[in-house]
N, C-alpha and C. Protein backbone atom coordinates (compact mmCIF):
# COMPACT_ATOMS: atom_id res chain seq x y z
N UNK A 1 72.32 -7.05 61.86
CA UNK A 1 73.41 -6.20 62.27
C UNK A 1 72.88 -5.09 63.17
N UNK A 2 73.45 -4.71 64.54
CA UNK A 2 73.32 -4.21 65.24
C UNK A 2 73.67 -2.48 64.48
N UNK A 3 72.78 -1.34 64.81
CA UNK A 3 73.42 -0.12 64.08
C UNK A 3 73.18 0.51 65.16
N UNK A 4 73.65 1.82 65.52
CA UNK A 4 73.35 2.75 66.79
C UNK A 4 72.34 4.13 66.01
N UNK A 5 71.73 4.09 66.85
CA UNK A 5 70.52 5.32 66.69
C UNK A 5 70.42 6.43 67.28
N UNK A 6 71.42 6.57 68.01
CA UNK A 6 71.55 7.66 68.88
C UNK A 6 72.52 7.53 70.08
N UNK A 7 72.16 8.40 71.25
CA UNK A 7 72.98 7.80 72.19
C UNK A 7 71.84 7.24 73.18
N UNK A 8 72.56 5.67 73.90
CA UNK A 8 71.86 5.13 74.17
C UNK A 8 70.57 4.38 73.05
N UNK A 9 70.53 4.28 72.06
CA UNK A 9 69.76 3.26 70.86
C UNK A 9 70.19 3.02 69.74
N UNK A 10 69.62 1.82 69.51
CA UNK A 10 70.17 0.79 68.66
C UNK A 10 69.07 0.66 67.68
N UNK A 11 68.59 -0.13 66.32
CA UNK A 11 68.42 -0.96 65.66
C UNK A 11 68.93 -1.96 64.97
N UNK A 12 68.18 -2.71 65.00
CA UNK A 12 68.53 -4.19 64.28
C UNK A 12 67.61 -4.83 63.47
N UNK A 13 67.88 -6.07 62.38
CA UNK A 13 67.21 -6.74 61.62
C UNK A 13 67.40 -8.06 62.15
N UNK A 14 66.30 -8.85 62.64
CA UNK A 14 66.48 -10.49 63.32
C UNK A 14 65.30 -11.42 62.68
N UNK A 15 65.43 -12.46 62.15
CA UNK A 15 65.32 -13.78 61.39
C UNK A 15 65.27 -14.34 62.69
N UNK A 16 63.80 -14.75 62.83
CA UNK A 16 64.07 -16.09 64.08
C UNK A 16 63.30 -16.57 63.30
N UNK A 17 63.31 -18.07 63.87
CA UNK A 17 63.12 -19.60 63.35
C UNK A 17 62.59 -20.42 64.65
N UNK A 18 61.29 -20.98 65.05
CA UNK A 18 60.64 -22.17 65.61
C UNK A 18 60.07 -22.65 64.94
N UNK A 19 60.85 -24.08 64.75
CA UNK A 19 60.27 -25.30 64.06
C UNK A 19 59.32 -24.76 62.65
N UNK A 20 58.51 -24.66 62.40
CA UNK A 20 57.70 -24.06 61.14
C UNK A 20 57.27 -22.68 61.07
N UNK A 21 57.65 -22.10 62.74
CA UNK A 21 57.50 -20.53 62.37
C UNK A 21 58.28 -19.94 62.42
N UNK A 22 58.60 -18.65 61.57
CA UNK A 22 59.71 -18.00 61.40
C UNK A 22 59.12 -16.26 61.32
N UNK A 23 59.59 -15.45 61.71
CA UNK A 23 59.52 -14.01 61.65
C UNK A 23 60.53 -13.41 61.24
N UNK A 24 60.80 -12.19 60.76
CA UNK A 24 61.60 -11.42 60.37
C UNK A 24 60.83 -10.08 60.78
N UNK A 25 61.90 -9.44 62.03
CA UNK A 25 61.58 -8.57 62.56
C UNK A 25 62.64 -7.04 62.83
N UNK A 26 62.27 -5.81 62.98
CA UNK A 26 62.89 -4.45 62.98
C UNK A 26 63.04 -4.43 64.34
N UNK A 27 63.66 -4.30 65.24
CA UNK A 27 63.88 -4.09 66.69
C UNK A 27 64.52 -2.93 67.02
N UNK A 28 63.79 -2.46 67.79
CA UNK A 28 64.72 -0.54 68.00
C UNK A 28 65.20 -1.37 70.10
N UNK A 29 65.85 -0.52 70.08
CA UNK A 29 66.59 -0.96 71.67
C UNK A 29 66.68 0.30 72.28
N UNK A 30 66.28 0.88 73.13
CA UNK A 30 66.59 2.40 73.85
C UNK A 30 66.70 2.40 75.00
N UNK A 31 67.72 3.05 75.84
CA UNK A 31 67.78 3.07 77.62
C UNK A 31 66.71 3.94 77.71
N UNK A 32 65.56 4.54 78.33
CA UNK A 32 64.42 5.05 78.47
C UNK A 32 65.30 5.36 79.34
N UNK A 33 65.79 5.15 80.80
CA UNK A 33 66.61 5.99 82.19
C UNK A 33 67.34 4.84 83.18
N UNK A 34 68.48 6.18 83.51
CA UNK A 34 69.14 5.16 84.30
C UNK A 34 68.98 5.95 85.67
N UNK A 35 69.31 5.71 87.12
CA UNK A 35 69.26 6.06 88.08
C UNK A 35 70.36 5.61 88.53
N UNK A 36 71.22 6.37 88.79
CA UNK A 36 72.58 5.16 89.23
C UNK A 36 72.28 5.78 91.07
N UNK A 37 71.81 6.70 91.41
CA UNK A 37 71.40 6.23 93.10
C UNK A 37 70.70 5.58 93.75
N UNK A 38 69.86 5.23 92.84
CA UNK A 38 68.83 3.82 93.52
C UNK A 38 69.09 2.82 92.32
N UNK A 39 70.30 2.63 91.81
CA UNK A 39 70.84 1.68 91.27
C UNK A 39 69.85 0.81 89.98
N UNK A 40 69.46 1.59 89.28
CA UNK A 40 68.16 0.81 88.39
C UNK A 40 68.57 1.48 86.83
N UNK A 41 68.23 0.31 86.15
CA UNK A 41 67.93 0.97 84.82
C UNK A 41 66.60 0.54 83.81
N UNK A 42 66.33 1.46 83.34
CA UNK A 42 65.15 0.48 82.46
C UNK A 42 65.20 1.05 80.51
N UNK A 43 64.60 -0.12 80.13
CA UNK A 43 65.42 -0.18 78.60
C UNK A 43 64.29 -0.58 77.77
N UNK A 44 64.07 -0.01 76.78
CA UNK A 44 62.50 0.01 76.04
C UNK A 44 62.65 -1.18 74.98
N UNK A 45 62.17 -2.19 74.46
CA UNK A 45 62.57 -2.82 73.58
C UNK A 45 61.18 -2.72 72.50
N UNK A 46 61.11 -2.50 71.11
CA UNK A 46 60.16 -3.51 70.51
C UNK A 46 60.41 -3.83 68.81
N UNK A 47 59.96 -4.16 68.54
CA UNK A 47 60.06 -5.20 67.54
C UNK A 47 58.37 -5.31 66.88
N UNK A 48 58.85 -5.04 65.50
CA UNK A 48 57.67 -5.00 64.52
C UNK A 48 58.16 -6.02 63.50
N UNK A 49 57.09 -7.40 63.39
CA UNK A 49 57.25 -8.14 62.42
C UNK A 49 57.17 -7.13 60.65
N UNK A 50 58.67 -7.33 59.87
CA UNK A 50 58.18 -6.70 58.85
C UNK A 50 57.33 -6.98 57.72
N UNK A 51 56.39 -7.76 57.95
CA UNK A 51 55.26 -8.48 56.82
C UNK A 51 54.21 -7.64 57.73
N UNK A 52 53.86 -7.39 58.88
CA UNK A 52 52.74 -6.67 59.37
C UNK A 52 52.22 -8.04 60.25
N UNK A 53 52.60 -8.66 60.24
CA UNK A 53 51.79 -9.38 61.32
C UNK A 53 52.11 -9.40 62.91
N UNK A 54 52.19 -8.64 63.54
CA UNK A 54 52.32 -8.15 64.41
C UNK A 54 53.58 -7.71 65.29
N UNK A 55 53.72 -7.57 66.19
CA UNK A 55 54.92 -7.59 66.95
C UNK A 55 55.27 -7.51 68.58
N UNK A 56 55.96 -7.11 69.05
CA UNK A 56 55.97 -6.85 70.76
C UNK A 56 56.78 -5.81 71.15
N UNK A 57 56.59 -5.20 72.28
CA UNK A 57 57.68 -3.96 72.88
C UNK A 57 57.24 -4.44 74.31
N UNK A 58 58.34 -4.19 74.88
CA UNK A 58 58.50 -4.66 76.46
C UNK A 58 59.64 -3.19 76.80
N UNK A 59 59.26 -3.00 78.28
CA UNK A 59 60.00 -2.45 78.88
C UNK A 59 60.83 -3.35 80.01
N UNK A 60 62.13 -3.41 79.95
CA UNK A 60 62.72 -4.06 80.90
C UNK A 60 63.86 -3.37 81.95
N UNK A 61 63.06 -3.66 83.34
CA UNK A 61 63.82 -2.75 84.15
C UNK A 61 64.67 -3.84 84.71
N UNK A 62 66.10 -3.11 85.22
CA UNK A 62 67.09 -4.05 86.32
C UNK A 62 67.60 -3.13 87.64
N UNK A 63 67.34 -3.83 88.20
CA UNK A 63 68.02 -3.31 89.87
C UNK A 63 68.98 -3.65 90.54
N UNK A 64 70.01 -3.42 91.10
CA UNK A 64 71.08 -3.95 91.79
C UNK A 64 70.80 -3.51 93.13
N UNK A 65 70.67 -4.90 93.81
CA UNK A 65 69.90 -4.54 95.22
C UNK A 65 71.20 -5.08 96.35
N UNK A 66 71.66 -4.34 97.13
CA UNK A 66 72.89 -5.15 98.37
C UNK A 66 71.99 -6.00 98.96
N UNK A 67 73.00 -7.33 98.95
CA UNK A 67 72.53 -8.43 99.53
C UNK A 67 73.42 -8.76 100.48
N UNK A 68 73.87 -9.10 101.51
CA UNK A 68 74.83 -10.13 102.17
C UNK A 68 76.03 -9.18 102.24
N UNK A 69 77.30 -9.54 101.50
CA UNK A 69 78.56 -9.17 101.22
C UNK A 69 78.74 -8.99 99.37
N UNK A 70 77.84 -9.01 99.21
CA UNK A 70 77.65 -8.58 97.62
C UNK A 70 75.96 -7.68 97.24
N UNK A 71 75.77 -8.24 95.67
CA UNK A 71 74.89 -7.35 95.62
C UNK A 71 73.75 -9.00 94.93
N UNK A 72 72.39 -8.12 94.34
CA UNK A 72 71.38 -9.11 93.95
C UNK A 72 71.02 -8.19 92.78
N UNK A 73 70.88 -9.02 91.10
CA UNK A 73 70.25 -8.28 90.62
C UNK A 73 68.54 -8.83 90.33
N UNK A 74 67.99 -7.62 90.57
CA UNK A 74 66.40 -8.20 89.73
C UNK A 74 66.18 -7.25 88.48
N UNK A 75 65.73 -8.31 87.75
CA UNK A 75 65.28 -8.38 86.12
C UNK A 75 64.02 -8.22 85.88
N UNK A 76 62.99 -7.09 85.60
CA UNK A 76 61.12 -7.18 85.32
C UNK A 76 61.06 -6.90 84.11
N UNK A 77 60.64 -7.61 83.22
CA UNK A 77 60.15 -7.17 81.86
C UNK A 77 58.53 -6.81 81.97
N UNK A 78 58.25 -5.82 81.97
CA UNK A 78 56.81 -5.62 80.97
C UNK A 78 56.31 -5.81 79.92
N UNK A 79 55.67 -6.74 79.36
CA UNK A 79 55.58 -7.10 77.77
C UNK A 79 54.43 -7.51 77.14
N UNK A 80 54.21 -7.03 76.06
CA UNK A 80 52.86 -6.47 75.20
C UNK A 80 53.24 -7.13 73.73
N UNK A 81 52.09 -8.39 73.52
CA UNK A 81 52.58 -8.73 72.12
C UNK A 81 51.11 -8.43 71.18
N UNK A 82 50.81 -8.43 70.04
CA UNK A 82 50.04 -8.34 68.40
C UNK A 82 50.43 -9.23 67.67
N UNK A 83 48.99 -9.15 66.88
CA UNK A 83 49.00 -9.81 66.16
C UNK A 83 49.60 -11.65 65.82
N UNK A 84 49.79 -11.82 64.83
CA UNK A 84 50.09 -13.39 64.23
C UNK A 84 51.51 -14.48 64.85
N UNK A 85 51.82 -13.31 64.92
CA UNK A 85 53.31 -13.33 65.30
C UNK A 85 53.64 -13.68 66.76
N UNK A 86 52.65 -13.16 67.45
CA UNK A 86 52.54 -13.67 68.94
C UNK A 86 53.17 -14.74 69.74
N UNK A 87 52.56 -16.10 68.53
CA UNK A 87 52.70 -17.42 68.76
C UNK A 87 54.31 -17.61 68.23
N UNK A 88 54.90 -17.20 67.70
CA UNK A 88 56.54 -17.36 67.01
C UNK A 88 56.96 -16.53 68.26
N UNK A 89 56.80 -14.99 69.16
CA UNK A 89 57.65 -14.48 70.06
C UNK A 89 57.49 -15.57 71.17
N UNK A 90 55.95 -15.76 71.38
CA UNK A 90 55.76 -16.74 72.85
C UNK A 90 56.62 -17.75 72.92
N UNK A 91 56.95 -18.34 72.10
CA UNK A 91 57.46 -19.72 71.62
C UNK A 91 58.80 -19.63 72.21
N UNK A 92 59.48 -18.17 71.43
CA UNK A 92 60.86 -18.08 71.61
C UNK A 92 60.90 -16.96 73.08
N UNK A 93 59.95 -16.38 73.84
CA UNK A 93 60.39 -16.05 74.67
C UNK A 93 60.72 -16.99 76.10
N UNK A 94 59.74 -18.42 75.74
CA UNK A 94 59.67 -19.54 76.92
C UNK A 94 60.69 -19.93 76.93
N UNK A 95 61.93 -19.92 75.44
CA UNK A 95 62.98 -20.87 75.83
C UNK A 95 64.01 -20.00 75.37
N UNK A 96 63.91 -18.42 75.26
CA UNK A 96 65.05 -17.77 75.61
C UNK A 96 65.45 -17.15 76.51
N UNK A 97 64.31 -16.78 77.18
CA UNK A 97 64.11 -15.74 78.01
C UNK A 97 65.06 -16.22 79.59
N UNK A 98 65.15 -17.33 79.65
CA UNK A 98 66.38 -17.71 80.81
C UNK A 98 67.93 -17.19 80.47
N UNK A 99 68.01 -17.91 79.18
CA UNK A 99 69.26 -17.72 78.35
C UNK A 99 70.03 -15.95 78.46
N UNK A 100 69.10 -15.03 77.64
CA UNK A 100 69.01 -13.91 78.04
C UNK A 100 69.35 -13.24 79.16
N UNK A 101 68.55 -13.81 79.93
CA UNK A 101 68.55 -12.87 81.56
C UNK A 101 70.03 -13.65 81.91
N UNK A 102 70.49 -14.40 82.01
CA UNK A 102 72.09 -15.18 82.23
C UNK A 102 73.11 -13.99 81.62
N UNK A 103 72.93 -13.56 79.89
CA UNK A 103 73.69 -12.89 79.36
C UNK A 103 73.56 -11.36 79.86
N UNK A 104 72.37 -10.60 80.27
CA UNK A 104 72.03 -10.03 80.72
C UNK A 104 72.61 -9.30 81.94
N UNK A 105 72.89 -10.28 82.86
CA UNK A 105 73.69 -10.18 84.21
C UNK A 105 75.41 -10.27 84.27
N UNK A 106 75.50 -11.23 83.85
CA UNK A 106 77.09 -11.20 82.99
C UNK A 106 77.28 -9.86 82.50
N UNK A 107 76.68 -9.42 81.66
CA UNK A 107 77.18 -8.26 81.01
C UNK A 107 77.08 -7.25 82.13
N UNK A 108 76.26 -7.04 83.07
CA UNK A 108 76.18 -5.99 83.81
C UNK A 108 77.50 -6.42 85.31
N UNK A 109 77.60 -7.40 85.66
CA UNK A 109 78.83 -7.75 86.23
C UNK A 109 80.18 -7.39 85.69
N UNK A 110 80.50 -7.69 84.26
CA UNK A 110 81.45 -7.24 83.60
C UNK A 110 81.91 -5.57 83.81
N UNK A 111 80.43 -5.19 83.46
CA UNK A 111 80.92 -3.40 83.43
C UNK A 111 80.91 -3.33 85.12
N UNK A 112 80.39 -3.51 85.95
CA UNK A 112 80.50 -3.13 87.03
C UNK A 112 82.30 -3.60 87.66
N UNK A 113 82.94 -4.95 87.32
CA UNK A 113 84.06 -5.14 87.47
C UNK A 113 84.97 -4.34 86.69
N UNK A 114 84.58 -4.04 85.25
CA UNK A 114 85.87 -2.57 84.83
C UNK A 114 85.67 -1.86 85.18
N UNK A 115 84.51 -0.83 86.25
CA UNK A 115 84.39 -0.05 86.69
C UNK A 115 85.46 0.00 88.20
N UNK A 116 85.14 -1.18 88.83
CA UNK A 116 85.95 -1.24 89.81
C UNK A 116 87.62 -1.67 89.98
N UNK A 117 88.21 -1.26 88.66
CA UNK A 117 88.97 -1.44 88.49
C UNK A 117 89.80 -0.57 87.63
């Protein structure tokens, strides 16, 4: 369950599952800054396995760049993993991490269309 931590942060409790590995992890979520004149935001993520075997925090920045007759977004994660657990994030970042960045952009299209409206 998603809880709010402030303004601009979140925590959560997440149960992932690959094939025989599984983690149970604490994830804090924070906007670190937004720039809305050079159109960027960047958003702190990390995640501590709660048994201690390790975990990851990434910083992920997005840009909305004018392209053409619209715009382009780019997506950079920075990301730092520990410990045991490594092999259970790697696993699930190879085959989520498309998925994500899809929901990712959607969502930022969305607010940008109620904005313009």
């Amino acid at each position: 369950m998603l809880q709010t931590a402030g303004a601009g942060a979140h925590t959560a409790a997440v149960t992932l599952h690959a094939g025989k590995l599984q983690g149970t992890y604490t994830i804090s979520i924070a906007v670190e800054s937004v720039d809305e004149a050079n159109h960027t935001a960047a958003v702190r993520i990390s995640a501590d396995d709660v048994a201690g075997h390790g975990g990851m925090s990434a910083v992920v920045t997005a840009s909305v760049i004018p392209e053409g007759l619209g715009s382009r977004i780019a997506v950079h994660a920075d990301i730092e993993q520990s410990g045991a657990s490594a092999a259970l994030e790697q696993h699930l970042a190879g085959s989520a991490t498309p998925a994500a960045a899809n929901d990712f952009v959607a969502n930022i299209q969305r607010a940008i269309q109620s904005r313009a409206t």
